[in-house]
N, C-alpha and C. Protein backbone atom coordinates (compact mmCIF):
# COMPACT_ATOMS: atom_id res chain seq x y z
N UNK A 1 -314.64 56.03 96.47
CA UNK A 1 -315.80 55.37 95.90
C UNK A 1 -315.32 54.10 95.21
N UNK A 2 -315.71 53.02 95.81
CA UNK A 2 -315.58 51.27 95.22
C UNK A 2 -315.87 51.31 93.86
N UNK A 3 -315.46 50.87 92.64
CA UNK A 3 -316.04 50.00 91.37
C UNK A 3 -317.69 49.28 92.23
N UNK A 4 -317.49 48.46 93.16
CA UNK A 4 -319.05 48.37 93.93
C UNK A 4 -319.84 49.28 93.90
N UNK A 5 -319.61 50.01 94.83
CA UNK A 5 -320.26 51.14 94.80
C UNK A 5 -320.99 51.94 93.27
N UNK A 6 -320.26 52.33 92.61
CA UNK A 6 -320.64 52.36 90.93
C UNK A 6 -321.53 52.05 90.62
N UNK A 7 -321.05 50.79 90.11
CA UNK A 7 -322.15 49.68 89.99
C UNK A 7 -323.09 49.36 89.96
N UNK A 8 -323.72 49.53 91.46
CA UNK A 8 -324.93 49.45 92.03
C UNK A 8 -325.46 50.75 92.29
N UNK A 9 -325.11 51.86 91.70
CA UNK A 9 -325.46 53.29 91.32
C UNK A 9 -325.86 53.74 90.30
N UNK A 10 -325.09 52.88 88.77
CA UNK A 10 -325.70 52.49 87.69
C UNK A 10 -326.86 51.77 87.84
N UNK A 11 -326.47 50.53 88.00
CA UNK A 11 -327.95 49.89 87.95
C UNK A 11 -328.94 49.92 88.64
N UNK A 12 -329.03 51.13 89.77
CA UNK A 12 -329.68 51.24 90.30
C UNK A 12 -330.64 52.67 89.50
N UNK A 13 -330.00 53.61 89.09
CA UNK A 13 -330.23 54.46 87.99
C UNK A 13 -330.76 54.29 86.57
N UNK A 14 -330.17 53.10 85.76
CA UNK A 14 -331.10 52.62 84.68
C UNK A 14 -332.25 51.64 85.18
N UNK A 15 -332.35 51.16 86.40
CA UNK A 15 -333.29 50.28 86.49
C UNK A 15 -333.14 49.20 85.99
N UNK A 16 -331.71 48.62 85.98
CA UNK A 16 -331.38 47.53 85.49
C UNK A 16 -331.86 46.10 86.60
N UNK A 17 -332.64 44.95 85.94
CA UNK A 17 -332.90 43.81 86.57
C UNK A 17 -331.39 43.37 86.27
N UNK A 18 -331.35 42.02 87.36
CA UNK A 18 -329.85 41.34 87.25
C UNK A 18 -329.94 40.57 86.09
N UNK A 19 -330.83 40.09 85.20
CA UNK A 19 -330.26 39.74 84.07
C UNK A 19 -329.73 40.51 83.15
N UNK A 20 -330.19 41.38 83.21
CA UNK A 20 -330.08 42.29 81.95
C UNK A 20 -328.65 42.37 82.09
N UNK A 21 -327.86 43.26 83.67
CA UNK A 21 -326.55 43.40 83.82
C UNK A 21 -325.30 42.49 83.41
N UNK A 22 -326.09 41.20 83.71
CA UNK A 22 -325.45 40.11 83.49
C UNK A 22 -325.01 40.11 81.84
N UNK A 23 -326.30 40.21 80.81
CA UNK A 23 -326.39 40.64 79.30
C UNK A 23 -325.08 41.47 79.11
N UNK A 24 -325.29 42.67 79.91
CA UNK A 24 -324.14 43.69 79.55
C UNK A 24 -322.77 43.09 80.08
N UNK A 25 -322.37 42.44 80.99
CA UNK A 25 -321.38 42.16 81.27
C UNK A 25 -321.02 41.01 79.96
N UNK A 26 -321.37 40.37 79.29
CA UNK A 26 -321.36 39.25 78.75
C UNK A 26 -320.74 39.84 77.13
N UNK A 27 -322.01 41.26 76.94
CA UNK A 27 -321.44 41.78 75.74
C UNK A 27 -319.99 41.93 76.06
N UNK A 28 -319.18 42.41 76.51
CA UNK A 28 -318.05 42.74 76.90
C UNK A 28 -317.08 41.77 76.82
N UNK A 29 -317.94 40.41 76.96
CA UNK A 29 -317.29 38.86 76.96
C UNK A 29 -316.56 39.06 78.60
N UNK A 30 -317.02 39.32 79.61
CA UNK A 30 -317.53 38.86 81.05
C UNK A 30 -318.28 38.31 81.22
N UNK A 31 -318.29 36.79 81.50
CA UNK A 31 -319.26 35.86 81.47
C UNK A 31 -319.09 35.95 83.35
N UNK A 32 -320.45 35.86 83.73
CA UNK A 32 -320.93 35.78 85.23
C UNK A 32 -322.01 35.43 85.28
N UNK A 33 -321.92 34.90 86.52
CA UNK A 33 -323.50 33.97 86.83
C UNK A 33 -324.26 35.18 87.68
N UNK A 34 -325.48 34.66 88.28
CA UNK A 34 -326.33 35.49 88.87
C UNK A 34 -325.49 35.73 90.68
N UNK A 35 -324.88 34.28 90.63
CA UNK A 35 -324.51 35.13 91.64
C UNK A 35 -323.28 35.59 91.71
N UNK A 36 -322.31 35.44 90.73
CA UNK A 36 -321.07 36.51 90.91
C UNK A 36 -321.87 37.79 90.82
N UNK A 37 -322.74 38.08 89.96
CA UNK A 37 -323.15 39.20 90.03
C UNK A 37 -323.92 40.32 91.81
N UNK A 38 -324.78 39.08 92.17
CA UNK A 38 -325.11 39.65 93.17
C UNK A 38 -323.81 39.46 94.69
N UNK A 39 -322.70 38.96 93.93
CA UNK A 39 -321.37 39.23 95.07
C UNK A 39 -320.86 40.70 94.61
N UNK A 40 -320.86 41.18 93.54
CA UNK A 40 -320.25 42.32 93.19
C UNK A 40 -321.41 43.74 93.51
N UNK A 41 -322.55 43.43 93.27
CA UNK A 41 -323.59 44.27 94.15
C UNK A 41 -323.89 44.25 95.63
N UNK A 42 -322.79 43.53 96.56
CA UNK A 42 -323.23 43.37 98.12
C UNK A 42 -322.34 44.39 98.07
N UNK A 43 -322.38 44.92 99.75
CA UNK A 43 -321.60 45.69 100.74
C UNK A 43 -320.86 45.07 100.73
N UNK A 44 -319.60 46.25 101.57
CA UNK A 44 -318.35 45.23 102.08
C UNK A 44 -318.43 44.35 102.91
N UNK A 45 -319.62 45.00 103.89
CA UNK A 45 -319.74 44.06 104.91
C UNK A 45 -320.46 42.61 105.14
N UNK A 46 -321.12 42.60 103.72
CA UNK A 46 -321.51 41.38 104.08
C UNK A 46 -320.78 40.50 103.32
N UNK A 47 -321.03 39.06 103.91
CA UNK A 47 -320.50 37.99 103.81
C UNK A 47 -319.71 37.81 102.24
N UNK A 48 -320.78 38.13 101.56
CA UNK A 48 -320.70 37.53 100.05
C UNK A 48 -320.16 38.36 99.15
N UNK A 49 -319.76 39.29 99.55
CA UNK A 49 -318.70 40.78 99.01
C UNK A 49 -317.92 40.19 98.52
N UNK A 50 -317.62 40.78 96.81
CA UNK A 50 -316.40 40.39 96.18
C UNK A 50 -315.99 41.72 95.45
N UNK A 51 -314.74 42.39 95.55
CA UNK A 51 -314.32 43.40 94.84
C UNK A 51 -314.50 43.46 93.18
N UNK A 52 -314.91 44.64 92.47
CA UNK A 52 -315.34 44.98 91.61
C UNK A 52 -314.32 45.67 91.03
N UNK A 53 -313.15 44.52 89.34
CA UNK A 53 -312.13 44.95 89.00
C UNK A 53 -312.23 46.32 88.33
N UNK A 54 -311.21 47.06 87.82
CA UNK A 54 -311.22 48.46 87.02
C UNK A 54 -311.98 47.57 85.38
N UNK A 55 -311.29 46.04 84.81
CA UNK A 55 -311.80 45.55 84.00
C UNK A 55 -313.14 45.37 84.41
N UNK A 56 -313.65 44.84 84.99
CA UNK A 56 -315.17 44.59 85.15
C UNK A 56 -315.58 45.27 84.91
N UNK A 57 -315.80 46.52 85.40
CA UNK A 57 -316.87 48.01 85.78
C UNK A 57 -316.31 48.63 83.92
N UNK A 58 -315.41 48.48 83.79
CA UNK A 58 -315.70 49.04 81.96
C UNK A 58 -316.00 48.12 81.54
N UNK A 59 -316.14 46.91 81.49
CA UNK A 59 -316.49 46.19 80.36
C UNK A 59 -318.05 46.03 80.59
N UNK A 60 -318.64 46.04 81.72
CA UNK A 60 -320.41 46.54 82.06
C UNK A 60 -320.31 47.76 81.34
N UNK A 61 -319.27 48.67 81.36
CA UNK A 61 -319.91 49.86 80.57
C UNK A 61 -319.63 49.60 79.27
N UNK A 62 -318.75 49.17 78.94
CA UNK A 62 -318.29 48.93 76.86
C UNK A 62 -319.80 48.02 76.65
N UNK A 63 -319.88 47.01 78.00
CA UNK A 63 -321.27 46.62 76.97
C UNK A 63 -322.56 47.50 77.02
N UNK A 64 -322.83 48.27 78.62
CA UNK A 64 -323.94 49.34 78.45
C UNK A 64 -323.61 50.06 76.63
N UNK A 65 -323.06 50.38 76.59
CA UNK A 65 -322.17 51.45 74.75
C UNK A 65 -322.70 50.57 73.85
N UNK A 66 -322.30 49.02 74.20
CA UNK A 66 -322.70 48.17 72.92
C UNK A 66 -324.33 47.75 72.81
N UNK A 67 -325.05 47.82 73.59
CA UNK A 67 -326.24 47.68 73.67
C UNK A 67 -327.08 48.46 73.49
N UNK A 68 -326.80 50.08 73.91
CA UNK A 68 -327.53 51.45 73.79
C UNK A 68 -326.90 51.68 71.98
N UNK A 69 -325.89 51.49 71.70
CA UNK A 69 -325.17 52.46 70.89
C UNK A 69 -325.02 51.55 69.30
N UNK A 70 -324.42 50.01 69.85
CA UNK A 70 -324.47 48.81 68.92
C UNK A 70 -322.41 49.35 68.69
N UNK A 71 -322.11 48.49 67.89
CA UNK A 71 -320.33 48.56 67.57
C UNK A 71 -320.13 49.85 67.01
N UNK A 72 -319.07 50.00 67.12
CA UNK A 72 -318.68 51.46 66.43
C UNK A 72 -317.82 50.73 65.19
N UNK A 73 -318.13 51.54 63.91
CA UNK A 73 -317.90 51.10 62.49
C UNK A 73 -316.31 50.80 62.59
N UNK A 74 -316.29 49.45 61.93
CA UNK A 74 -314.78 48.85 61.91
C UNK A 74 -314.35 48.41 63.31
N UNK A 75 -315.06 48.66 64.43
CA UNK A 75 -314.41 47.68 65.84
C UNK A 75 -315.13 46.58 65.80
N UNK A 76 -314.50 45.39 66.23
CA UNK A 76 -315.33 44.25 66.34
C UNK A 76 -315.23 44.09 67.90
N UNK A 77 -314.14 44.55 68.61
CA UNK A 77 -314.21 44.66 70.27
C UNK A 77 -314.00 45.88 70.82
N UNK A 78 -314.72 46.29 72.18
CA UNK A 78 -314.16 47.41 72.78
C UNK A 78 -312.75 47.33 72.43
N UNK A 79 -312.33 48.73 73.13
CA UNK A 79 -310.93 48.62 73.35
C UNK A 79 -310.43 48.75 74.25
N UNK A 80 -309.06 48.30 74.55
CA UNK A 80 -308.39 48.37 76.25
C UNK A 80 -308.50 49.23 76.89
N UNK A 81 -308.94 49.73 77.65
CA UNK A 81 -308.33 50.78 78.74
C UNK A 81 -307.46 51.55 78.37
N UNK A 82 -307.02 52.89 78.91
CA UNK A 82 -305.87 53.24 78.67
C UNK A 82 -305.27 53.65 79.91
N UNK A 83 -304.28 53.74 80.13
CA UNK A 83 -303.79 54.23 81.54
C UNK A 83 -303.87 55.31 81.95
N UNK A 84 -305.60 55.43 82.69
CA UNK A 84 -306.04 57.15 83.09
C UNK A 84 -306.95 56.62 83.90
N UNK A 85 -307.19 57.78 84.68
CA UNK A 85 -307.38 57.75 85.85
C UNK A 85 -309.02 56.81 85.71
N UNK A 86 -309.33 56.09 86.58
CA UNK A 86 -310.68 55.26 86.37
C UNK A 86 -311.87 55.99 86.06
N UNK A 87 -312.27 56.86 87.36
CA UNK A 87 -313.47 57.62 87.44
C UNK A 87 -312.97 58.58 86.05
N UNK A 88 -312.75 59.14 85.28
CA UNK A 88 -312.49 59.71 83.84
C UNK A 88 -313.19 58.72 82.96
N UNK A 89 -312.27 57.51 82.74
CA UNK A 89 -312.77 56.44 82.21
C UNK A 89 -314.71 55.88 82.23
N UNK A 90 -315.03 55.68 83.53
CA UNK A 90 -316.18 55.33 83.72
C UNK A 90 -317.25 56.92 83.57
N UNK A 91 -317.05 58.35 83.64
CA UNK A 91 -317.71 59.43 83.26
C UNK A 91 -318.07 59.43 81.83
N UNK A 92 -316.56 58.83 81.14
CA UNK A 92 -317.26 59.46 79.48
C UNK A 92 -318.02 58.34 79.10
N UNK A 93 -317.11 57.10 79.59
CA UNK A 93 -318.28 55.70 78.88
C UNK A 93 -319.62 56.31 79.15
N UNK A 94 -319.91 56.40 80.22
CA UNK A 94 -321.57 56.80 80.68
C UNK A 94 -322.32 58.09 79.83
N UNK A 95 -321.07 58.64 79.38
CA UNK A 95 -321.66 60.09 78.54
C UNK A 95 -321.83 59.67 77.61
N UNK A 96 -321.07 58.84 77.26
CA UNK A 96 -321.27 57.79 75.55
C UNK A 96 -322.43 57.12 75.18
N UNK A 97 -322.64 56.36 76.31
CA UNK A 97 -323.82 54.91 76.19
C UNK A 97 -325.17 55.78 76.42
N UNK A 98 -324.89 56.86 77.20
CA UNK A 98 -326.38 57.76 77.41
C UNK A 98 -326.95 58.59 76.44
N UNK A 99 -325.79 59.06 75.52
CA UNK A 99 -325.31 59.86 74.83
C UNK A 99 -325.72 61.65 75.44
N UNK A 100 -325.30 61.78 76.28
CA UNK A 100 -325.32 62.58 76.79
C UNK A 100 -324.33 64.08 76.20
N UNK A 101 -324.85 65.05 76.25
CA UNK A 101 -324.54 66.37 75.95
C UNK A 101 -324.32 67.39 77.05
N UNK A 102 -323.64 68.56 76.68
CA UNK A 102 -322.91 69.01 78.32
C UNK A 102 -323.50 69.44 78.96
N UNK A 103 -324.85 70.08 78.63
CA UNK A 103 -326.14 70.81 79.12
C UNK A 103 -327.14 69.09 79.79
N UNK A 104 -327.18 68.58 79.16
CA UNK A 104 -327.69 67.24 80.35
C UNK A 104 -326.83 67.39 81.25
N UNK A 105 -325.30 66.51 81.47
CA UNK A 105 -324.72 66.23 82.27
C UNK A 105 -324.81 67.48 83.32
N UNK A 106 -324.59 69.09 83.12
CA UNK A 106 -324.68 69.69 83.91
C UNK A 106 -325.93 70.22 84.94
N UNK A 107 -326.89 69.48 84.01
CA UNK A 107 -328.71 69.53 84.78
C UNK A 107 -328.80 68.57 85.47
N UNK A 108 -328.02 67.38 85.53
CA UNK A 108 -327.75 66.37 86.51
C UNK A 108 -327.33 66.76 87.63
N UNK A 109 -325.72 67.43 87.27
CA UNK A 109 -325.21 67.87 88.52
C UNK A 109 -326.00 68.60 89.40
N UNK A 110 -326.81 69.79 88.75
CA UNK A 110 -327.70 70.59 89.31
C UNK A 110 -328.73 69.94 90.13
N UNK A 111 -329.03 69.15 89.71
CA UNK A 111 -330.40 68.41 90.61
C UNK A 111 -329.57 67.67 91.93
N UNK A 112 -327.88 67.55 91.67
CA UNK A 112 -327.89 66.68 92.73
C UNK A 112 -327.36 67.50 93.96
N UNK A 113 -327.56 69.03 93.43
CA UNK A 113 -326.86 70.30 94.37
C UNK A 113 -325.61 70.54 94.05
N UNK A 114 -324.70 70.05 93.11
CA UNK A 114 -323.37 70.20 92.68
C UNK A 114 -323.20 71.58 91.32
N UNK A 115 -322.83 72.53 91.95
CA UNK A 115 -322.51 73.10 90.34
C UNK A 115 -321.04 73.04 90.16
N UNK A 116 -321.16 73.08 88.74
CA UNK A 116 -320.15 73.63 88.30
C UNK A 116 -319.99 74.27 86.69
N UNK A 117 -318.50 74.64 86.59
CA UNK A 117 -319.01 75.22 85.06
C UNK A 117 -318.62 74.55 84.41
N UNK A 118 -319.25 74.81 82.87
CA UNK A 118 -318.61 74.27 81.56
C UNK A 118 -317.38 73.65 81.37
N UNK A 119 -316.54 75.09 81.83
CA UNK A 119 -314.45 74.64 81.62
C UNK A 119 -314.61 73.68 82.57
N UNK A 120 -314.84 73.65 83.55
CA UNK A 120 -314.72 72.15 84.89
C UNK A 120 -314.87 71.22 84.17
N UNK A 121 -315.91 70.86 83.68
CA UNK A 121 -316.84 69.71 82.85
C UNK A 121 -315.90 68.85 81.37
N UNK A 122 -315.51 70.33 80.85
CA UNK A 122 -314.81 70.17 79.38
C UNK A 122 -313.65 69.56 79.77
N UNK A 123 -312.42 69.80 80.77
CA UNK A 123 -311.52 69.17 81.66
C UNK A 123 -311.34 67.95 82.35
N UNK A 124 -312.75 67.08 82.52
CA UNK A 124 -312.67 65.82 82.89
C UNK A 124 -312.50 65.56 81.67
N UNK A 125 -313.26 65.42 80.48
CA UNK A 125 -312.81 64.66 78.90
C UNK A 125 -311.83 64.62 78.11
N UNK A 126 -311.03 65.58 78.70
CA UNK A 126 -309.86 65.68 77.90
C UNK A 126 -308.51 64.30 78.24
N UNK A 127 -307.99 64.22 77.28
CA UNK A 127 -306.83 63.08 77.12
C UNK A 127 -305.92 63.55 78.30
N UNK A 128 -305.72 62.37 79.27
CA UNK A 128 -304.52 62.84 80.05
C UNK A 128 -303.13 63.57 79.58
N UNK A 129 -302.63 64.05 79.75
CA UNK A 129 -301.36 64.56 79.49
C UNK A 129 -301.57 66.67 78.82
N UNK A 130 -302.57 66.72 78.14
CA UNK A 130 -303.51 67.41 77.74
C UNK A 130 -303.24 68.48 78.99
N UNK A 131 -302.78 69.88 78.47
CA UNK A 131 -302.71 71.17 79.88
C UNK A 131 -303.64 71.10 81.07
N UNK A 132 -304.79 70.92 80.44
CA UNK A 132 -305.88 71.49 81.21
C UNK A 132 -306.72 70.36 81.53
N UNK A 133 -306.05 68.86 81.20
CA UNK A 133 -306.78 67.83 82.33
C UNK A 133 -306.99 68.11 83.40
N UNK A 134 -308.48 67.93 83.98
CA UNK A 134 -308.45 67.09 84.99
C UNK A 134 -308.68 65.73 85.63
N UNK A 135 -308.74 65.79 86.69
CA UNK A 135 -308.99 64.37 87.14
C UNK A 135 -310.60 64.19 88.03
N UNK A 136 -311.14 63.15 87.28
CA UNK A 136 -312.66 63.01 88.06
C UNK A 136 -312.38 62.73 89.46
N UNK A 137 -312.59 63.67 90.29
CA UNK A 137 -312.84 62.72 91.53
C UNK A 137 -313.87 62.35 92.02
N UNK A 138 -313.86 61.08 93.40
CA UNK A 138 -315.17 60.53 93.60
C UNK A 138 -316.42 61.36 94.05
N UNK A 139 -316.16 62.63 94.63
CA UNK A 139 -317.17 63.77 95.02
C UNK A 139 -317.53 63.75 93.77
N UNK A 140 -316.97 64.20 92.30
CA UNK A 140 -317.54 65.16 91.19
C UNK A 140 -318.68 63.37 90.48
N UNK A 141 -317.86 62.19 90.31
CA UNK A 141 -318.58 61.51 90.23
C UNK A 141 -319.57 60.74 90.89
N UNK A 142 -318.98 60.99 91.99
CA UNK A 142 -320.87 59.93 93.22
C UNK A 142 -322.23 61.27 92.74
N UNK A 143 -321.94 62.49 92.76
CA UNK A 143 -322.96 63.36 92.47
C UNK A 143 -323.22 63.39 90.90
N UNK A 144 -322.52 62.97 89.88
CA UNK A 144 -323.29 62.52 88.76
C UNK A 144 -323.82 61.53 88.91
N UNK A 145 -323.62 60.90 89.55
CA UNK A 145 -324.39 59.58 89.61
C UNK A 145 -326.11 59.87 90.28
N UNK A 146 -325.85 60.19 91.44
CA UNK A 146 -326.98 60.92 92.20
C UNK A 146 -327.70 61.82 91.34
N UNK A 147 -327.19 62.83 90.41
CA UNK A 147 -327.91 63.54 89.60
C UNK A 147 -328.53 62.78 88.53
N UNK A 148 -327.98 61.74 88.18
CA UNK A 148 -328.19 60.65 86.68
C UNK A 148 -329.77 60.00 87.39
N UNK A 149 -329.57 59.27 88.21
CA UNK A 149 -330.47 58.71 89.06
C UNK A 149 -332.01 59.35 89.72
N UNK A 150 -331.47 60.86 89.62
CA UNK A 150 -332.88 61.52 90.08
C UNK A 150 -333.34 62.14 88.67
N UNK A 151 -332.30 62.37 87.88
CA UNK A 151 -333.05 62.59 86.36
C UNK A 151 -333.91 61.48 85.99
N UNK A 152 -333.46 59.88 85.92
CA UNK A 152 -333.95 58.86 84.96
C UNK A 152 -335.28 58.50 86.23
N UNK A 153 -334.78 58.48 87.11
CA UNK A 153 -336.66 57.70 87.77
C UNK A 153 -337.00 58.57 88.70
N UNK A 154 -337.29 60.18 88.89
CA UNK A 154 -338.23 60.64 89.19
C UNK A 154 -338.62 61.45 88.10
């Protein structure tokens, strides 16, 4: 699953117009025009396709966090990345900015035909290195997404 792909799964899920995205990319201090933006929402296949960095796709989400959520006391900027696995990274931001609880996230999964349990769930959040990490993969996240998406607009 592309950072593209994402992307246009989010904003296709909040119902985000392209300005607004643009807003969120900007909080982040990603400045983009309308149409870098609509290069990072094409297919691969078409013409105007531009890859969607691991920085980009968090800093749309540090600003989704900063816009839903506002700064967290004493940060004046997100913070870097840390070196873990992406899809981890982009699950909790989204659990953050939604503020989502484990009984949502798992009524998501449910709607999108995915179960799983609690310990599964509790295991993507945990700090890499941590026994009982796991690692998000793109199955466990394209179906939150799909579940996020049939929760917010039907």
């Amino acid at each position: 699953m592309t950072n593209n792909d994402i992307l246009r799964r989010i904003r296709y899920a909040l119902d985000l117009p392209d300005q607004q995205a643009i807003e969120l990319f900007g909080l982040a201090g990603i400045e983009l025009t309308e149409a870098q933006l609509l290069s990072l929402l094409a297919k691969e296949e078409e013409p105007h396709y531009r890859s969607c960095g691991d920085e980009q796709i968090l800093g749309f989400l540090d600003g989704l966090i900063l816009q839903r959520r506002g700064p967290k006391d004493g940060d004046a900027a997100p913070r870097p990345a840390a070196a873990e696995h992406i899809n981890n990274l982009i699950f909790k931001k989204l659990r953050v900015a939604l503020e989502l609880k484990e009984a949502d996230i798992l009524a998501m999964l449910a709607l999108a035909g995915f179960k799983v349990s609690k310990t599964e769930l509790t295991a993507l959040f945990r700090k890499p290195g941590h026994k009982h990490y796991q690692a998000c993969g793109d199955q466990f996240l394209r179906n939150f997404l799909q579940g996020l998406a049939l929760h917010l607009r039907h």
